[in-house]
PDB file of N, CA and C in Angstrom:
ATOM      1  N   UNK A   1      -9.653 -12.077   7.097  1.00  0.00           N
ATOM      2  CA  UNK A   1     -10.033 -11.914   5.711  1.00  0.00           C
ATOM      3  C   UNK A   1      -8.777 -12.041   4.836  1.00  0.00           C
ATOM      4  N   UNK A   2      -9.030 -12.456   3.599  1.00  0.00           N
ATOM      5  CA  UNK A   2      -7.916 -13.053   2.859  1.00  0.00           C
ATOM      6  C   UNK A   2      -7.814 -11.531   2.237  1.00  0.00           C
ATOM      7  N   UNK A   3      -6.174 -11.770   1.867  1.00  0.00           N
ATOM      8  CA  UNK A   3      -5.599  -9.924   1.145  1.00  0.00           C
ATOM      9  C   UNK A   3      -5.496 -10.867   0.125  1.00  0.00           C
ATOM     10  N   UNK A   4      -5.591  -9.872  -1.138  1.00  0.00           N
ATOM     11  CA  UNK A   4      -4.659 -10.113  -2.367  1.00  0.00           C
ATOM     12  C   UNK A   4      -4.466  -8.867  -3.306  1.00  0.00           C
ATOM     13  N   UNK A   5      -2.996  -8.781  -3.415  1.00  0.00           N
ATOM     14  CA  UNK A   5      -2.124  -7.285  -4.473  1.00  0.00           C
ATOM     15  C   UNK A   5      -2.595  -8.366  -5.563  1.00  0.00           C
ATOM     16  N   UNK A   6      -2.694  -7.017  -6.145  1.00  0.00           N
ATOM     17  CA  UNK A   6      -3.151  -6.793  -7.775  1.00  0.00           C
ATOM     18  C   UNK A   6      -1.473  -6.986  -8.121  1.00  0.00           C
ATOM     19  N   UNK A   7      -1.588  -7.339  -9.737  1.00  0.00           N
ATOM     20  CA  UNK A   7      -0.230  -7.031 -10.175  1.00  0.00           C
ATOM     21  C   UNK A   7       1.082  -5.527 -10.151  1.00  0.00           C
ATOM     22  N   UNK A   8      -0.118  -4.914 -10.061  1.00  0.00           N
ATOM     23  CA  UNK A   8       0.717  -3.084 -10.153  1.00  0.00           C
ATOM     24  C   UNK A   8       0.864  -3.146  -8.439  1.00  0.00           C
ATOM     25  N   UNK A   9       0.402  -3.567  -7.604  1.00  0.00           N
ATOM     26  CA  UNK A   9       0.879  -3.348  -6.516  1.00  0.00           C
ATOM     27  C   UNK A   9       1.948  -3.638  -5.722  1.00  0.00           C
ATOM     28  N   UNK A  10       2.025  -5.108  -6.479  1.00  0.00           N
ATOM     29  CA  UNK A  10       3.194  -5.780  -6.658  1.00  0.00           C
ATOM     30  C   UNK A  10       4.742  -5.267  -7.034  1.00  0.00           C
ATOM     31  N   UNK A  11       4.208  -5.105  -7.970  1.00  0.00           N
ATOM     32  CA  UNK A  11       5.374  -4.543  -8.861  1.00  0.00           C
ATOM     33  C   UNK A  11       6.418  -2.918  -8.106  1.00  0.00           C
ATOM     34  N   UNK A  12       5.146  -2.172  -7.941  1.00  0.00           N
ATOM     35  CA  UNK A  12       5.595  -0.644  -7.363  1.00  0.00           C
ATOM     36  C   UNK A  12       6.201  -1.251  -5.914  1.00  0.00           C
ATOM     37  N   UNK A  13       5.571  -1.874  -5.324  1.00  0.00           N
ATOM     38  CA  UNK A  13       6.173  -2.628  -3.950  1.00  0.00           C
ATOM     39  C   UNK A  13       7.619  -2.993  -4.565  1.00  0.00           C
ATOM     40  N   UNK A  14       7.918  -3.843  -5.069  1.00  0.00           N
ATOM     41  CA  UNK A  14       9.412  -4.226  -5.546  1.00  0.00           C
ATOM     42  C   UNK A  14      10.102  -3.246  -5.911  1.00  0.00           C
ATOM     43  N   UNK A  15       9.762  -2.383  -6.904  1.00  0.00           N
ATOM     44  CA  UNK A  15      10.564  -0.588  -6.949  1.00  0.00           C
ATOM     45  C   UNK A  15      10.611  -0.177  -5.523  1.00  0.00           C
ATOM     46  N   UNK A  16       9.866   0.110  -4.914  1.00  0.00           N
ATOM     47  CA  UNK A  16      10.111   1.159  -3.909  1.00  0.00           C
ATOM     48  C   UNK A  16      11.121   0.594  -2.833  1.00  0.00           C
ATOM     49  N   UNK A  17      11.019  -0.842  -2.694  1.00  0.00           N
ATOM     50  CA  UNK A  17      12.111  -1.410  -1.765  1.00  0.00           C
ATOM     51  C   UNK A  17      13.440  -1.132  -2.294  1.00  0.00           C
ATOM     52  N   UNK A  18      13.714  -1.334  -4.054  1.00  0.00           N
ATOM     53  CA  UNK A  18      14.626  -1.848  -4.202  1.00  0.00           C
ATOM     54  C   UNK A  18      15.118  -0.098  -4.981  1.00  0.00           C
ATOM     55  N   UNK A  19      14.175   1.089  -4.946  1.00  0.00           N
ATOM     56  CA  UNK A  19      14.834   2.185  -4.257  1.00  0.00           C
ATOM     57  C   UNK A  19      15.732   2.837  -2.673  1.00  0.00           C
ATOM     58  N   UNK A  20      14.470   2.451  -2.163  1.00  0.00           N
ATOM     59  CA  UNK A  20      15.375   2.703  -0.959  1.00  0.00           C
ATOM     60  C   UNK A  20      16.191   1.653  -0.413  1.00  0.00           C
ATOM     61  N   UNK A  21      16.280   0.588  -0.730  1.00  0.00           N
ATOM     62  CA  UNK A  21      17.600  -0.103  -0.335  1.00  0.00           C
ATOM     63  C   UNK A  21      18.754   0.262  -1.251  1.00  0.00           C
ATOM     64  N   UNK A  22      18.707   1.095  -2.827  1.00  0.00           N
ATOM     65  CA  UNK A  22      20.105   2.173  -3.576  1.00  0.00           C
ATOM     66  C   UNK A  22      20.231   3.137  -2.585  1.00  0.00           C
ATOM     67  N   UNK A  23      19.064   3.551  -1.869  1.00  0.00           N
ATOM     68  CA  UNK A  23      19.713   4.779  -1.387  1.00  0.00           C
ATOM     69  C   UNK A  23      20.089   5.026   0.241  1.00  0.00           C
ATOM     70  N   UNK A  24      19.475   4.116   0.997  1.00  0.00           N
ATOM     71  CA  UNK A  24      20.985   3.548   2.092  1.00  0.00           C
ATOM     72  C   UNK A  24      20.374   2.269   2.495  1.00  0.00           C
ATOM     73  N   UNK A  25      21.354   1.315   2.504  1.00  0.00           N
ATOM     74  CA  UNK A  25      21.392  -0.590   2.674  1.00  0.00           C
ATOM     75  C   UNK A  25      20.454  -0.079   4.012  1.00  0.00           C
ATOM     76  N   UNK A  26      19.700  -1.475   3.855  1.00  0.00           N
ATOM     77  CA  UNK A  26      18.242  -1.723   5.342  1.00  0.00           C
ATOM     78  C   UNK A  26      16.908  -0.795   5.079  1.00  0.00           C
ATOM     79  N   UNK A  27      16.966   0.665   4.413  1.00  0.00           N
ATOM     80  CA  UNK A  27      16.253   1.539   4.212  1.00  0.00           C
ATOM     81  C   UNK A  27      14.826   0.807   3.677  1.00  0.00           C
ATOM     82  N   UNK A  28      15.005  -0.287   2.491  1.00  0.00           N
ATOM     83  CA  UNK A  28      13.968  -0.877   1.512  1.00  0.00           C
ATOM     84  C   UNK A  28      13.631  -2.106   2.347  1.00  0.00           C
ATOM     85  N   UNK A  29      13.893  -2.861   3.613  1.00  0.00           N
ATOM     86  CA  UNK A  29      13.455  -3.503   4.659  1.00  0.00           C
ATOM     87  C   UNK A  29      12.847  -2.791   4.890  1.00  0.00           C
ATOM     88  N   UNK A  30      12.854  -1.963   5.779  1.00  0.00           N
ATOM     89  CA  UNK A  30      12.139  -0.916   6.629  1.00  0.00           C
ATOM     90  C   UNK A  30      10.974  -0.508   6.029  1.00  0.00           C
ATOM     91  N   UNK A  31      11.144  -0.433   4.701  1.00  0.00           N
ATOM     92  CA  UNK A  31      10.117   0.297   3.860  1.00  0.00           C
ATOM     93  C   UNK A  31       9.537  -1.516   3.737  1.00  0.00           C
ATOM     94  N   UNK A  32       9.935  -2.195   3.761  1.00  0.00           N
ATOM     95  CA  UNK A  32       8.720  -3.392   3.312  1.00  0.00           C
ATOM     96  C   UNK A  32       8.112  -3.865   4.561  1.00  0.00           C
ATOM     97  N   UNK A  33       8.492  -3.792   6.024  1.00  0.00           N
ATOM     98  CA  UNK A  33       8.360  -3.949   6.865  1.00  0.00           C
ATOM     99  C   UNK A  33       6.749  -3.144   7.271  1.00  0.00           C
ATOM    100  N   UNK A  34       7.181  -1.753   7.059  1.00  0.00           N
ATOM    101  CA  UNK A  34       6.000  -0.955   7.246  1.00  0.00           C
ATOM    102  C   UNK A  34       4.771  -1.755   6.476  1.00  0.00           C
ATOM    103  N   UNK A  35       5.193  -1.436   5.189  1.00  0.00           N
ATOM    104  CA  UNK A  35       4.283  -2.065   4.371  1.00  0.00           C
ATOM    105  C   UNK A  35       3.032  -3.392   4.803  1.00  0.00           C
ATOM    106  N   UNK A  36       4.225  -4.250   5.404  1.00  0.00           N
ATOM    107  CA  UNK A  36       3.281  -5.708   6.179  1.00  0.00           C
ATOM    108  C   UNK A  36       2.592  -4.996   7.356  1.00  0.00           C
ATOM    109  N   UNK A  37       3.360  -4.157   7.981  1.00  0.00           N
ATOM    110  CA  UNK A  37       2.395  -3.497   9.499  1.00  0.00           C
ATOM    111  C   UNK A  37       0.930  -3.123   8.956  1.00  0.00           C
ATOM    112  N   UNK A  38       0.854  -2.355   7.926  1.00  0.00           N
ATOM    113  CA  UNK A  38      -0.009  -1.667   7.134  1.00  0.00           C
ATOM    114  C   UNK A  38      -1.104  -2.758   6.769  1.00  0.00           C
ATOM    115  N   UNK A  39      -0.490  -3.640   6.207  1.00  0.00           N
ATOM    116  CA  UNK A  39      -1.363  -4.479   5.569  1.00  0.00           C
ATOM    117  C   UNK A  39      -2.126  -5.350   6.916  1.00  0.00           C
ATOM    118  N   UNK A  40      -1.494  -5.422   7.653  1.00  0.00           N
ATOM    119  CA  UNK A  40      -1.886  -6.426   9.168  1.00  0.00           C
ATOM    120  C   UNK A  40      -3.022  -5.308  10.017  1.00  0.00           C
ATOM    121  N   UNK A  41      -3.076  -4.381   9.754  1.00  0.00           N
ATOM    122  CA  UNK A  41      -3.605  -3.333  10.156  1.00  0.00           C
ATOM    123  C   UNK A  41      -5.348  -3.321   9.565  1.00  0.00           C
ATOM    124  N   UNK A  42      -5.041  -3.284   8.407  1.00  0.00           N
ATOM    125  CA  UNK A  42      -5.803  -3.191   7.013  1.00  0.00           C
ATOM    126  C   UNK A  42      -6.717  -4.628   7.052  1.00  0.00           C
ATOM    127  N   UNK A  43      -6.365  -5.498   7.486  1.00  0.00           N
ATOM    128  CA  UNK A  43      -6.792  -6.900   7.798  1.00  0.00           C
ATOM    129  C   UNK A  43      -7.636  -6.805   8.554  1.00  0.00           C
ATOM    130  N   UNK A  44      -7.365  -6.113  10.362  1.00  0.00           N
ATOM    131  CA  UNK A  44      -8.136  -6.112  11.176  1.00  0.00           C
ATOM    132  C   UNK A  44      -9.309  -5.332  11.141  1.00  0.00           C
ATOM    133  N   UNK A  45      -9.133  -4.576  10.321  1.00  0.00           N
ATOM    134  CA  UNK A  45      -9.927  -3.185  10.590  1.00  0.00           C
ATOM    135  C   UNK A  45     -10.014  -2.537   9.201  1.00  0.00           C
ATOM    136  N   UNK A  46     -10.739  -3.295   8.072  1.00  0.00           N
ATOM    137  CA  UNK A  46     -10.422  -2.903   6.714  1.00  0.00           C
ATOM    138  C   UNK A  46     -11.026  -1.600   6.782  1.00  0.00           C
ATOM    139  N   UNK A  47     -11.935  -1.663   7.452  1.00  0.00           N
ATOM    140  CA  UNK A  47     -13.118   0.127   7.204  1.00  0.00           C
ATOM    141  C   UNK A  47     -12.402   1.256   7.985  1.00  0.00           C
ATOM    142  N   UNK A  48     -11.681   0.923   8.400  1.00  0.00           N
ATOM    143  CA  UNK A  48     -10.830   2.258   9.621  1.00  0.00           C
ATOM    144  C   UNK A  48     -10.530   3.339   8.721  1.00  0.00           C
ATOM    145  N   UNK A  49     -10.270   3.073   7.381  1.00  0.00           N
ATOM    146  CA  UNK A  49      -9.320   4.378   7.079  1.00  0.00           C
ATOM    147  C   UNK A  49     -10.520   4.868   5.567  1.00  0.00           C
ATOM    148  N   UNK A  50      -9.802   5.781   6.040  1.00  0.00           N
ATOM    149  CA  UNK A  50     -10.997   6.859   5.090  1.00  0.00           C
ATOM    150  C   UNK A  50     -11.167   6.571   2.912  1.00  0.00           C
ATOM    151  N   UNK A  51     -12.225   6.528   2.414  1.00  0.00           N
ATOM    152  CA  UNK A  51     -12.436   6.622   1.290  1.00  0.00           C
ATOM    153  C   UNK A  51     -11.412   7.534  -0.041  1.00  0.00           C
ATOM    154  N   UNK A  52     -11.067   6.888  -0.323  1.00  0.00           N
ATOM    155  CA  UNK A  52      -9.964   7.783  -1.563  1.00  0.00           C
ATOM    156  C   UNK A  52     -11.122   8.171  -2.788  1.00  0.00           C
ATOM    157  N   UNK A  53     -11.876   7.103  -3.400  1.00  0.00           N
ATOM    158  CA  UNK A  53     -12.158   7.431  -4.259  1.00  0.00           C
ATOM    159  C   UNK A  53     -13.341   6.159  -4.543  1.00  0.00           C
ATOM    160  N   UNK A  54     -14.794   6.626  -5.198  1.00  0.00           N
ATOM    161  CA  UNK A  54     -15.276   5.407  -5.179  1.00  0.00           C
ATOM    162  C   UNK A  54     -15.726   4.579  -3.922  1.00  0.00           C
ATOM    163  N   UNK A  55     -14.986   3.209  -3.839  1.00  0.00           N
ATOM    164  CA  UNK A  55     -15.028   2.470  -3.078  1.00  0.00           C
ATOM    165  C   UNK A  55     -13.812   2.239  -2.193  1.00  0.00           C
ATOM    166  N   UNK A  56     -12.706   2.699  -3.059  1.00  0.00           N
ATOM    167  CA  UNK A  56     -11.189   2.370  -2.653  1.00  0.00           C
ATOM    168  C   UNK A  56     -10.875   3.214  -1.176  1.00  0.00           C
ATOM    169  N   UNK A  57     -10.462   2.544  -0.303  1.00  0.00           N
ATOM    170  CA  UNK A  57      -9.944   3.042   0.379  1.00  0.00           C
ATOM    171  C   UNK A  57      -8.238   3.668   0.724  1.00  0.00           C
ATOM    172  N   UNK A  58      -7.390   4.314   1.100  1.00  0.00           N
ATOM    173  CA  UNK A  58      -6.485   4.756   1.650  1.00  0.00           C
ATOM    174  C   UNK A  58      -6.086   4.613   2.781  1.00  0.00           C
ATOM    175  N   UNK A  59      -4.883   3.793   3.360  1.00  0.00           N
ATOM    176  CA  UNK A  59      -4.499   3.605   4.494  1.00  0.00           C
ATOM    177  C   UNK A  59      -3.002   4.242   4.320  1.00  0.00           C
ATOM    178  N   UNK A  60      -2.192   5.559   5.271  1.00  0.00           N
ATOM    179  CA  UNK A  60      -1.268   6.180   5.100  1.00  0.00           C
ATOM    180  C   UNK A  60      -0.405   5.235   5.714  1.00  0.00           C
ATOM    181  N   UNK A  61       1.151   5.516   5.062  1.00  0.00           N
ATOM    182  CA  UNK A  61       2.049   4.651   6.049  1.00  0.00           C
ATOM    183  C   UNK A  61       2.509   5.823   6.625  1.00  0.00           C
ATOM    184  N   UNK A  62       3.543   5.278   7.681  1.00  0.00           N
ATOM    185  CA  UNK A  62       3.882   6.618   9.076  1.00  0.00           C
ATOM    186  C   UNK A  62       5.170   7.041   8.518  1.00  0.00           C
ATOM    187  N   UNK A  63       5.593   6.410   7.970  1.00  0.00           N
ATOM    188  CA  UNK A  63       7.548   6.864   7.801  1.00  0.00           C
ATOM    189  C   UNK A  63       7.889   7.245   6.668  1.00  0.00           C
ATOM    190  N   UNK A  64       6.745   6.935   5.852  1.00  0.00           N
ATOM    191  CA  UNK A  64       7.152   6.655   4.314  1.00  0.00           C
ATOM    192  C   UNK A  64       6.299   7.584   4.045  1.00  0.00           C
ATOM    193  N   UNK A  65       6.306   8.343   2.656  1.00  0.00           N
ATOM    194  CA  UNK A  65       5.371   8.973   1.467  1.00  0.00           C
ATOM    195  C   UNK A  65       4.726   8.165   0.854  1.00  0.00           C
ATOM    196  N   UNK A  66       3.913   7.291   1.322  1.00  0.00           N
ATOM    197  CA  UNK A  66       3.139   6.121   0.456  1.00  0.00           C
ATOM    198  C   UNK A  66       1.884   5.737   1.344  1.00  0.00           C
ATOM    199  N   UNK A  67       1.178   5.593   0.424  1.00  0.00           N
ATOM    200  CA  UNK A  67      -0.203   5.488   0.572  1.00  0.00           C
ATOM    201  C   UNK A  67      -0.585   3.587  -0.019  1.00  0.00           C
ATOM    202  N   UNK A  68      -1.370   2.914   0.231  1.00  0.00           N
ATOM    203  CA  UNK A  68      -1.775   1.521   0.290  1.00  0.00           C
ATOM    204  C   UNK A  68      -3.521   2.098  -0.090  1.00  0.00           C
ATOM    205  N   UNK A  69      -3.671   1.626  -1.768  1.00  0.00           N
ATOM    206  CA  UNK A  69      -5.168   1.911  -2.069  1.00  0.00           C
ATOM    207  C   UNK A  69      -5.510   0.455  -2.016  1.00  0.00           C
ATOM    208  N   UNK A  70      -7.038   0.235  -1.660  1.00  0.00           N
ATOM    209  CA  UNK A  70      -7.157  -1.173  -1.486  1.00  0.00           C
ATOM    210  C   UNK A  70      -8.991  -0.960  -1.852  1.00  0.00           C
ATOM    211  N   UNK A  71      -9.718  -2.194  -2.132  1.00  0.00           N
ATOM    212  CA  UNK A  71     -11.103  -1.993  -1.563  1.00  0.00           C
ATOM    213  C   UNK A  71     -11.252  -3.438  -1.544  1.00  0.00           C
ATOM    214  N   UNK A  72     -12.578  -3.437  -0.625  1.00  0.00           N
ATOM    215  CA  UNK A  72     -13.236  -4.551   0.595  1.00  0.00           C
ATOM    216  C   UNK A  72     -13.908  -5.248  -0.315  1.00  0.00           C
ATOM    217  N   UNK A  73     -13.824  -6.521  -0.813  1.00  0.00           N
ATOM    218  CA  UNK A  73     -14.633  -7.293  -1.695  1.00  0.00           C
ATOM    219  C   UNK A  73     -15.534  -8.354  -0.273  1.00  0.00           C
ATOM    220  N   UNK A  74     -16.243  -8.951  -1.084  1.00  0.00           N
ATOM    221  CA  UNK A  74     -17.100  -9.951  -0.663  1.00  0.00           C
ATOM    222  C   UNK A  74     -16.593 -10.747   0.928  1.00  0.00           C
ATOM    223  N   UNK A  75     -15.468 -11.487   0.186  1.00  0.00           N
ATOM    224  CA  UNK A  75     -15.075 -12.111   1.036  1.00  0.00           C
ATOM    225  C   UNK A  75     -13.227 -12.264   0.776  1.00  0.00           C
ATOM    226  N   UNK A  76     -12.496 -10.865   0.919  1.00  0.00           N
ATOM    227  CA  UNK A  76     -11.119 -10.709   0.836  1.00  0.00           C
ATOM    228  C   UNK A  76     -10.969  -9.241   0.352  1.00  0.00           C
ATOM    229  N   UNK A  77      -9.573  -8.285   0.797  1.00  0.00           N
ATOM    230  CA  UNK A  77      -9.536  -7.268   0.225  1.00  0.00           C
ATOM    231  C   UNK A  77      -8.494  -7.468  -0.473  1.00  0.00           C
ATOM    232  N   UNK A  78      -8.567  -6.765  -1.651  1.00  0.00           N
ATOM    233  CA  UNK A  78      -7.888  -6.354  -2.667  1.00  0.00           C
ATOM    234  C   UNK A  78      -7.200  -5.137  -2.646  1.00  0.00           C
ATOM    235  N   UNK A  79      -5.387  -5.127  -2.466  1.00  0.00           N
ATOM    236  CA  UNK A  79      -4.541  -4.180  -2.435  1.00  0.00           C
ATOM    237  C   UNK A  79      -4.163  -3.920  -3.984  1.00  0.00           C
ATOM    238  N   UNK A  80      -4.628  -2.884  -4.057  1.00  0.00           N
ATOM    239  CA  UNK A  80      -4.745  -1.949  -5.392  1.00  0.00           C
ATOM    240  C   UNK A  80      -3.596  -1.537  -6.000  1.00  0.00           C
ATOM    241  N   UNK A  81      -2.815  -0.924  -4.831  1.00  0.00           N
ATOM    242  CA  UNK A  81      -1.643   0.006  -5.517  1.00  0.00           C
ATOM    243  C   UNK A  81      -0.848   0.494  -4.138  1.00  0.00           C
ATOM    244  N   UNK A  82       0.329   0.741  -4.457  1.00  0.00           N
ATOM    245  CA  UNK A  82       1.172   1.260  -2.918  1.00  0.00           C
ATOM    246  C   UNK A  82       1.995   2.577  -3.716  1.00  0.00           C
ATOM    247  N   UNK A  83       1.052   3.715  -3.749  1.00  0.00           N
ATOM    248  CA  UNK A  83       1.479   4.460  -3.923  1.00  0.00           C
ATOM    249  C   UNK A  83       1.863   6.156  -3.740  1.00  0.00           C
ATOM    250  N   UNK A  84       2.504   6.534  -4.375  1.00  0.00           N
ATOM    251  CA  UNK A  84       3.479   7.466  -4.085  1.00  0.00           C
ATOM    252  C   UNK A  84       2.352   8.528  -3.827  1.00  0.00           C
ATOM    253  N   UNK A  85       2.284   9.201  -2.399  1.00  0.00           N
ATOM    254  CA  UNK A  85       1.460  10.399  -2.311  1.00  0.00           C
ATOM    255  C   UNK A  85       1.599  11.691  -3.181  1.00  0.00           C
ATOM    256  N   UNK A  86       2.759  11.858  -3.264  1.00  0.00           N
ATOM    257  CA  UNK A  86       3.445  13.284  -4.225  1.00  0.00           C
ATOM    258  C   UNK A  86       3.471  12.924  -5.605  1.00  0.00           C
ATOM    259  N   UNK A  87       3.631  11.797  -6.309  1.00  0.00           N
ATOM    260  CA  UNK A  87       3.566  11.556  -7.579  1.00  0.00           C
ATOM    261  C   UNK A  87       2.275  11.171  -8.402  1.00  0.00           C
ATOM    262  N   UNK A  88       2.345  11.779  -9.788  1.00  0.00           N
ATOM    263  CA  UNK A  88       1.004  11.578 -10.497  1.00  0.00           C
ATOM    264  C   UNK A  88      -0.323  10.948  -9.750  1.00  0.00           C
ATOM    265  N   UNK A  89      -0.661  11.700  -9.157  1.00  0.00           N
ATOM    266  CA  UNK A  89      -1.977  11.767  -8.319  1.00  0.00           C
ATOM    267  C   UNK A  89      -3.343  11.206  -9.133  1.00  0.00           C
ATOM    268  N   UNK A  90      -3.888  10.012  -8.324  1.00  0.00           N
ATOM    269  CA  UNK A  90      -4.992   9.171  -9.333  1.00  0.00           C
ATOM    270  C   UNK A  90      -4.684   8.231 -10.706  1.00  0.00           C
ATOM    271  N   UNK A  91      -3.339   8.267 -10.557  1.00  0.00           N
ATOM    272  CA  UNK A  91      -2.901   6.902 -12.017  1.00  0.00           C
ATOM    273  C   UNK A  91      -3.267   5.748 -11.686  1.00  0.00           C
ATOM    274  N   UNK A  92      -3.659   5.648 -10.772  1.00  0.00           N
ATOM    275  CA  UNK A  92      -4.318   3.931 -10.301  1.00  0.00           C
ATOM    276  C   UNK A  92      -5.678   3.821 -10.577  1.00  0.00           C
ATOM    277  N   UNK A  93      -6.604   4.801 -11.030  1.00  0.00           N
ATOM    278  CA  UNK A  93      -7.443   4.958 -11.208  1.00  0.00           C
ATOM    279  C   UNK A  93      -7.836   4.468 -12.970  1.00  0.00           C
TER     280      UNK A  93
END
């Protein structure tokens, strides 16, 4: 099934790498790395992970404080937002 990030997902994806690569070099790889595991994950098995809200689903990453909101369209899912579990809770909404 075809993925496609929304613009805000995009965007917070590019912050969060290009945080943790200020705060130690390779850190914001690692963090984008997960990210693709997540999404390859999310591909196979879009229904695996539990309902956030609505329709949207939540898939947790393992290393990181970040959450991947997404929901299952027709024919492709749509990655919503990659965001911060601890920060302003539901702004993607």
């Amino acid at each position: 099934m075809k993925m496609v990030f929304s613009k805000l997902a995009l965007l917070e994806l590019e912050d969060a790498v290009t945080f943790y690569e200020t705060e130690l070099a390779g850190l914001g790889r690692l963090f984008k790395e997960e990210i693709k595991s997540s999404v390859s994950r999310i591909k196979e098995h879009p229904e695996a992970w539990s309902i956030e809200k609505g329709d949207v689903r939540k898939a947790l990453l393992h290393r990181f404080p970040y959450k991947i909101l997404y929901s299952i369209e027709k024919d492709h899912i749509v990655i919503l937002a990659i965001a911060h579990q601890h920060r302003k809770p539901n702004y993607w909404v």
